[in-house]
N, C-alpha and C. Protein backbone atom coordinates (compact mmCIF):
# COMPACT_ATOMS: atom_id res chain seq x y z
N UNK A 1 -12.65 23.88 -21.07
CA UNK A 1 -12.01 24.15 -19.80
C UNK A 1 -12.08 22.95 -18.87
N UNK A 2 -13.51 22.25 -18.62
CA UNK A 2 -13.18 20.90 -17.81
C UNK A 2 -12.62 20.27 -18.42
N UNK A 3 -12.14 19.66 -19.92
CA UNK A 3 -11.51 18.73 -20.48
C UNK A 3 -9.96 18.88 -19.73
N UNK A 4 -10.02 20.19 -19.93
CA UNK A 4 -8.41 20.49 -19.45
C UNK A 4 -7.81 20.40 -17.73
N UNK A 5 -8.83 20.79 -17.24
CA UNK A 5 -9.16 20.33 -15.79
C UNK A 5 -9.66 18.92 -15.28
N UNK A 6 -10.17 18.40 -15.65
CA UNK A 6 -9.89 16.63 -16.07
C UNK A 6 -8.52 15.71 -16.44
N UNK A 7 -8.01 16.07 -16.97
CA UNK A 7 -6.89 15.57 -17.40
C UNK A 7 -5.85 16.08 -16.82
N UNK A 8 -5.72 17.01 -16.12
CA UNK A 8 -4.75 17.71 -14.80
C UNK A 8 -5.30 16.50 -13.61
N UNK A 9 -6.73 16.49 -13.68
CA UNK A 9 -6.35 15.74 -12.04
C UNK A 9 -6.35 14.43 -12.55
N UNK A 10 -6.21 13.72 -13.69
CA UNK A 10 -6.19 12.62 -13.76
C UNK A 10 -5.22 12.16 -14.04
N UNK A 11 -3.78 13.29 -14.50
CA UNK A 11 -2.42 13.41 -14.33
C UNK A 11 -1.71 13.12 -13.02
N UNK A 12 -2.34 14.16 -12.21
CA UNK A 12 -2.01 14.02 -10.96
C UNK A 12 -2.65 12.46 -9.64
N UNK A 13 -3.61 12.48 -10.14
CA UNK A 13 -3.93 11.16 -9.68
C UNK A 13 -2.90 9.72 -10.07
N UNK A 14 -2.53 9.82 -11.34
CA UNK A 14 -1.71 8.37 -11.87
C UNK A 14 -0.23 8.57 -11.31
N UNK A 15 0.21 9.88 -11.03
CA UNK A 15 1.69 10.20 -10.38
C UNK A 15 1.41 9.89 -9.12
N UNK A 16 0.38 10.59 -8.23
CA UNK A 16 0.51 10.55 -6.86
C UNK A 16 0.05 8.78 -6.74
N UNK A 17 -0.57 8.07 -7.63
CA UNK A 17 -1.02 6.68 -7.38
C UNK A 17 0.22 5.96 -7.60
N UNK A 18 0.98 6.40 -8.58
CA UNK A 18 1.54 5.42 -8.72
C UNK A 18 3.19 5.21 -7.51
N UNK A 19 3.37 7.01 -7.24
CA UNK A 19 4.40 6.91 -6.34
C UNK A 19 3.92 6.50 -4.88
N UNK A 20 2.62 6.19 -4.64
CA UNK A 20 2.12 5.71 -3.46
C UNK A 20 2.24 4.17 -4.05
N UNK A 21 2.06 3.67 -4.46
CA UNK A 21 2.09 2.26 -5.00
C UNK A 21 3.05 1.71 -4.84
N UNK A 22 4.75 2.37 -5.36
CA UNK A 22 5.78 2.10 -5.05
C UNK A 22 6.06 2.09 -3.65
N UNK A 23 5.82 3.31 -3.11
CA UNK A 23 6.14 3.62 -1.62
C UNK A 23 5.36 1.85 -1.04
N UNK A 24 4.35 1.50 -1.45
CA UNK A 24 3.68 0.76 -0.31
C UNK A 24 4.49 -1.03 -0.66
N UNK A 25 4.80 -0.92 -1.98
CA UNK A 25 5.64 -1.90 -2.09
C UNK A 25 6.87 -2.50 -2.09
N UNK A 26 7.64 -1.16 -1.57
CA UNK A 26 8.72 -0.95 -1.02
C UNK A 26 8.51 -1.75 0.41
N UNK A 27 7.52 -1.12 0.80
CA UNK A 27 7.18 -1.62 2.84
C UNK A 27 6.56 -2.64 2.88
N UNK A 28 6.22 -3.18 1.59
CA UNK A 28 5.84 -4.79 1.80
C UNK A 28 6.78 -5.65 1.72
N UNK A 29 8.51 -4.91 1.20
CA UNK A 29 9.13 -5.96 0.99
C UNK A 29 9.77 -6.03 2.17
N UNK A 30 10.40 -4.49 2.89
CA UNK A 30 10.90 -4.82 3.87
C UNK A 30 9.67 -5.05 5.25
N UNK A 31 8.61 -5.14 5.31
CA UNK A 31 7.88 -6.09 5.84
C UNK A 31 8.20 -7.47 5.94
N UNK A 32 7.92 -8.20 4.75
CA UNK A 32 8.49 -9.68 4.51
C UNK A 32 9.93 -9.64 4.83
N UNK A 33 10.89 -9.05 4.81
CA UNK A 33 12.36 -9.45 4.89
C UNK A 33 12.39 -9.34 6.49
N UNK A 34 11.83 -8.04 7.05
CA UNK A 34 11.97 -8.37 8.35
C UNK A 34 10.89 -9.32 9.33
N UNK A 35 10.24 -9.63 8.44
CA UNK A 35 9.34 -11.01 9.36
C UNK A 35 10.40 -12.20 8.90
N UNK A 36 11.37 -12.14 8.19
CA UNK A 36 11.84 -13.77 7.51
C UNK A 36 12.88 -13.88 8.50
N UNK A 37 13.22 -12.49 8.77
CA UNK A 37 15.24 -12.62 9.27
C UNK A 37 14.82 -13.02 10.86
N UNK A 38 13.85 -11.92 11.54
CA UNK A 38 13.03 -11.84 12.87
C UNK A 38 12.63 -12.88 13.58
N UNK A 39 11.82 -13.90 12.93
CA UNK A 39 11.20 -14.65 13.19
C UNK A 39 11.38 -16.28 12.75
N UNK A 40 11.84 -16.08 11.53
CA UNK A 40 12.04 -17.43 10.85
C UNK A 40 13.76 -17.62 10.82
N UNK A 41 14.52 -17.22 10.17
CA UNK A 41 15.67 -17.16 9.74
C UNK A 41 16.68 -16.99 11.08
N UNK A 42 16.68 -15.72 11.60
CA UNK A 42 17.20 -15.59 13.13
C UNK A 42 16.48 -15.31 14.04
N UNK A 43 16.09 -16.27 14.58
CA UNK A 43 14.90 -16.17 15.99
C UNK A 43 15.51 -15.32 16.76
N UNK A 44 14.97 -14.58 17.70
CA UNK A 44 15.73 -13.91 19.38
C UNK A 44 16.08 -14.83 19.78
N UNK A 45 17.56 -15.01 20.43
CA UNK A 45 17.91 -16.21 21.08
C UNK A 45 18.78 -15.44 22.16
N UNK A 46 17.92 -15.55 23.35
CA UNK A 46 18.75 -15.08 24.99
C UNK A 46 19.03 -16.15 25.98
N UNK A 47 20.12 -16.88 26.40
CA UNK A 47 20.60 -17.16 27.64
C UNK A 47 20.27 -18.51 26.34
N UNK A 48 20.28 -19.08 25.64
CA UNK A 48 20.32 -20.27 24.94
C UNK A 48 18.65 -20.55 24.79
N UNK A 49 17.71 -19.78 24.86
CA UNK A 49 16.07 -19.71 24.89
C UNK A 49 15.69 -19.08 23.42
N UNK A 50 15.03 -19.15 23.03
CA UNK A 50 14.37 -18.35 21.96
C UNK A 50 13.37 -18.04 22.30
N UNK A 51 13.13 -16.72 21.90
CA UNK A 51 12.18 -15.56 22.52
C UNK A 51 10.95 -15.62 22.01
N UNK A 52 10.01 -15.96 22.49
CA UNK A 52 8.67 -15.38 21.47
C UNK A 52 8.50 -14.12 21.13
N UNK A 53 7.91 -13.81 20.02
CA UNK A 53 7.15 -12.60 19.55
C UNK A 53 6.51 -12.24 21.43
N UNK A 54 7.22 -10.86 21.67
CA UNK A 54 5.85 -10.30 22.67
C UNK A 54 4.46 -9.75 22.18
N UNK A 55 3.60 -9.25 22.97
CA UNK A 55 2.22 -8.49 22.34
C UNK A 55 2.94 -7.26 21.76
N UNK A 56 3.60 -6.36 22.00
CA UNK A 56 4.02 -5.25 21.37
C UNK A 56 4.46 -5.99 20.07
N UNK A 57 4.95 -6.15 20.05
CA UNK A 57 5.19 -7.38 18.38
C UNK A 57 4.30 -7.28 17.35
N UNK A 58 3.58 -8.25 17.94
CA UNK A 58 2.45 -8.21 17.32
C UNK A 58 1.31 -7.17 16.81
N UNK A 59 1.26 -6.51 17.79
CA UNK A 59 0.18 -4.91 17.66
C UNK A 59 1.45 -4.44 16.85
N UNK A 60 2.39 -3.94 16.99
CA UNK A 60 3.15 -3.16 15.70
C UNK A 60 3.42 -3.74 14.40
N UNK A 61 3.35 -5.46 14.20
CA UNK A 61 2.94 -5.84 12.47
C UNK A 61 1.52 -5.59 12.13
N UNK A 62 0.58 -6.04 13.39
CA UNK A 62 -0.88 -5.19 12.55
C UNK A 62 -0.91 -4.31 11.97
N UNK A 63 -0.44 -2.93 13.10
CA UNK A 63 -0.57 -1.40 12.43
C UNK A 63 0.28 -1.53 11.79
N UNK A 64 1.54 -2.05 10.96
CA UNK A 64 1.79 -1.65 9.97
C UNK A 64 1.62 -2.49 8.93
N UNK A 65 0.72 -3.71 8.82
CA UNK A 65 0.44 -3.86 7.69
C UNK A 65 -1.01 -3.40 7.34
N UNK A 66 -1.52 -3.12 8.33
CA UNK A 66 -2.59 -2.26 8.05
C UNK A 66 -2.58 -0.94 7.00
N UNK A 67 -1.52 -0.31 7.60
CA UNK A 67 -0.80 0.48 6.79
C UNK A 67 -0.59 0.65 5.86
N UNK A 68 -0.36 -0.37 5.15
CA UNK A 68 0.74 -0.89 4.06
C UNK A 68 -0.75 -1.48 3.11
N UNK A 69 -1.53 -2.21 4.28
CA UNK A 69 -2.95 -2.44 3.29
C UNK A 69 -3.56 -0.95 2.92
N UNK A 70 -3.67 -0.27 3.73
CA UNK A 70 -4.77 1.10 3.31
C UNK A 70 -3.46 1.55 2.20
N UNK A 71 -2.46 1.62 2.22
CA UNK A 71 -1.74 2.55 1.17
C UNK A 71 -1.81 1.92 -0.41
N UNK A 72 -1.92 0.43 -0.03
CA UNK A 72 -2.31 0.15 -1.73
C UNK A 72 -3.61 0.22 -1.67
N UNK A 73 -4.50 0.15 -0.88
CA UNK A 73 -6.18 0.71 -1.56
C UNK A 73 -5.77 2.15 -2.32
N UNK A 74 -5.37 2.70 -1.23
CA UNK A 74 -5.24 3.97 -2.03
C UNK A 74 -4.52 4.36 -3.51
N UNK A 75 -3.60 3.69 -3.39
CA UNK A 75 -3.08 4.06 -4.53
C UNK A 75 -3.93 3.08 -5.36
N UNK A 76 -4.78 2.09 -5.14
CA UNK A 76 -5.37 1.28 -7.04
C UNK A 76 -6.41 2.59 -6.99
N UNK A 77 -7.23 3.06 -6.03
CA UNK A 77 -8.30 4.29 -6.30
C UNK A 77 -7.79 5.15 -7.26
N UNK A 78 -6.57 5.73 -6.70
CA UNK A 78 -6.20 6.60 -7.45
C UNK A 78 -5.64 6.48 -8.81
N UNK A 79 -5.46 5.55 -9.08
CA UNK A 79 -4.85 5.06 -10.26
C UNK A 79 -5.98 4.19 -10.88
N UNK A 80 -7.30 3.44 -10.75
CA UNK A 80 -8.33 3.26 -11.50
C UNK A 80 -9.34 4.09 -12.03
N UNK A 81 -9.06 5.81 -11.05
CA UNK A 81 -9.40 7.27 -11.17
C UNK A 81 -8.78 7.68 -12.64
N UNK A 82 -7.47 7.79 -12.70
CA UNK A 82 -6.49 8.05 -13.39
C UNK A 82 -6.68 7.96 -14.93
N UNK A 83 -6.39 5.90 -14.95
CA UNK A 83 -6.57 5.46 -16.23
C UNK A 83 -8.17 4.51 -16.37
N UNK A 84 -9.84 4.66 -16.15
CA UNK A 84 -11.13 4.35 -16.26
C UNK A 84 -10.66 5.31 -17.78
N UNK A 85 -12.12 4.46 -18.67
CA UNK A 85 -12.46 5.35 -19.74
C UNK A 85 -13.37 6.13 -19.68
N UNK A 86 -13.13 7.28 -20.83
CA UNK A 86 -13.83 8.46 -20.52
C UNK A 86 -15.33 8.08 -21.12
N UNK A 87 -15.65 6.75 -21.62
CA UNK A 87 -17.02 6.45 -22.02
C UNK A 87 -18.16 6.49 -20.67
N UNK A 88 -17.29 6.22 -19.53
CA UNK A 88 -18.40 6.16 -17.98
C UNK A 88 -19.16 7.55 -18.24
N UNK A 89 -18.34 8.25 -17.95
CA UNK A 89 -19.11 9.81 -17.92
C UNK A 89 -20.39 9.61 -18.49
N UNK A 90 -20.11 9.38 -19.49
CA UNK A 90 -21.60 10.08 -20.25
C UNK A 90 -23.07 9.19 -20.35
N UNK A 91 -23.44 9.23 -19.42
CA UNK A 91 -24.69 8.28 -19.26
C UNK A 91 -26.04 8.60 -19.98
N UNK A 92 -26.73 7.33 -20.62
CA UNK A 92 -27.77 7.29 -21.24
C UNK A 92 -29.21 6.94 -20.15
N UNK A 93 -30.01 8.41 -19.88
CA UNK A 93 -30.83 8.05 -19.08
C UNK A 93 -32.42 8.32 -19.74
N UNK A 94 -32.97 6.90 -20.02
CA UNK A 94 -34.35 6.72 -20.69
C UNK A 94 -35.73 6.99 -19.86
């Protein structure tokens, strides 16, 4: 019965890891595309000036690459959960 209950959540761990994995590397790309176009590629340009990054700017790429960092921790957990061998379990204690 745990074998079978083991391998359900370690099913469900490699799906939910791996579609979190995608999800987070999806938002890393459009992360990078919109820091390239934003900042590098087409600066803000008002009255013939180019704009700096304001502080709101900035505090909203933290939190979201923060974001984007905690979502791939999460998903390698869940997915080194997933596929580890089943030799850990069984410990030799002398």
């Amino acid at each position: 019965m745990t074998l079978v209950v083991n391998a359900g959540r370690r099913f469900i761990s490699a799906l939910s890891g791996s579609l979190i994995l995608l999800a987070a590397l999806f938002e890393t790309y459009n992360l990078f595309e919109d820091l390239y176009y934003n900042y590098y590629f087409y600066p803000r340009v008002k009255d013939g000036y180019i704009i700096p990054a304001r502080w709101q700017d900035i505090v909203a790429l933290i939190v979201l690459w923060g974001g984007t960092i905690l979502l791939l921790y999460v998903a390698y957990r869940l997915l080194r959960y997933a596929f580890r061998g089943r030799g850990r379990e069984l410990e030799v204690r002398g």
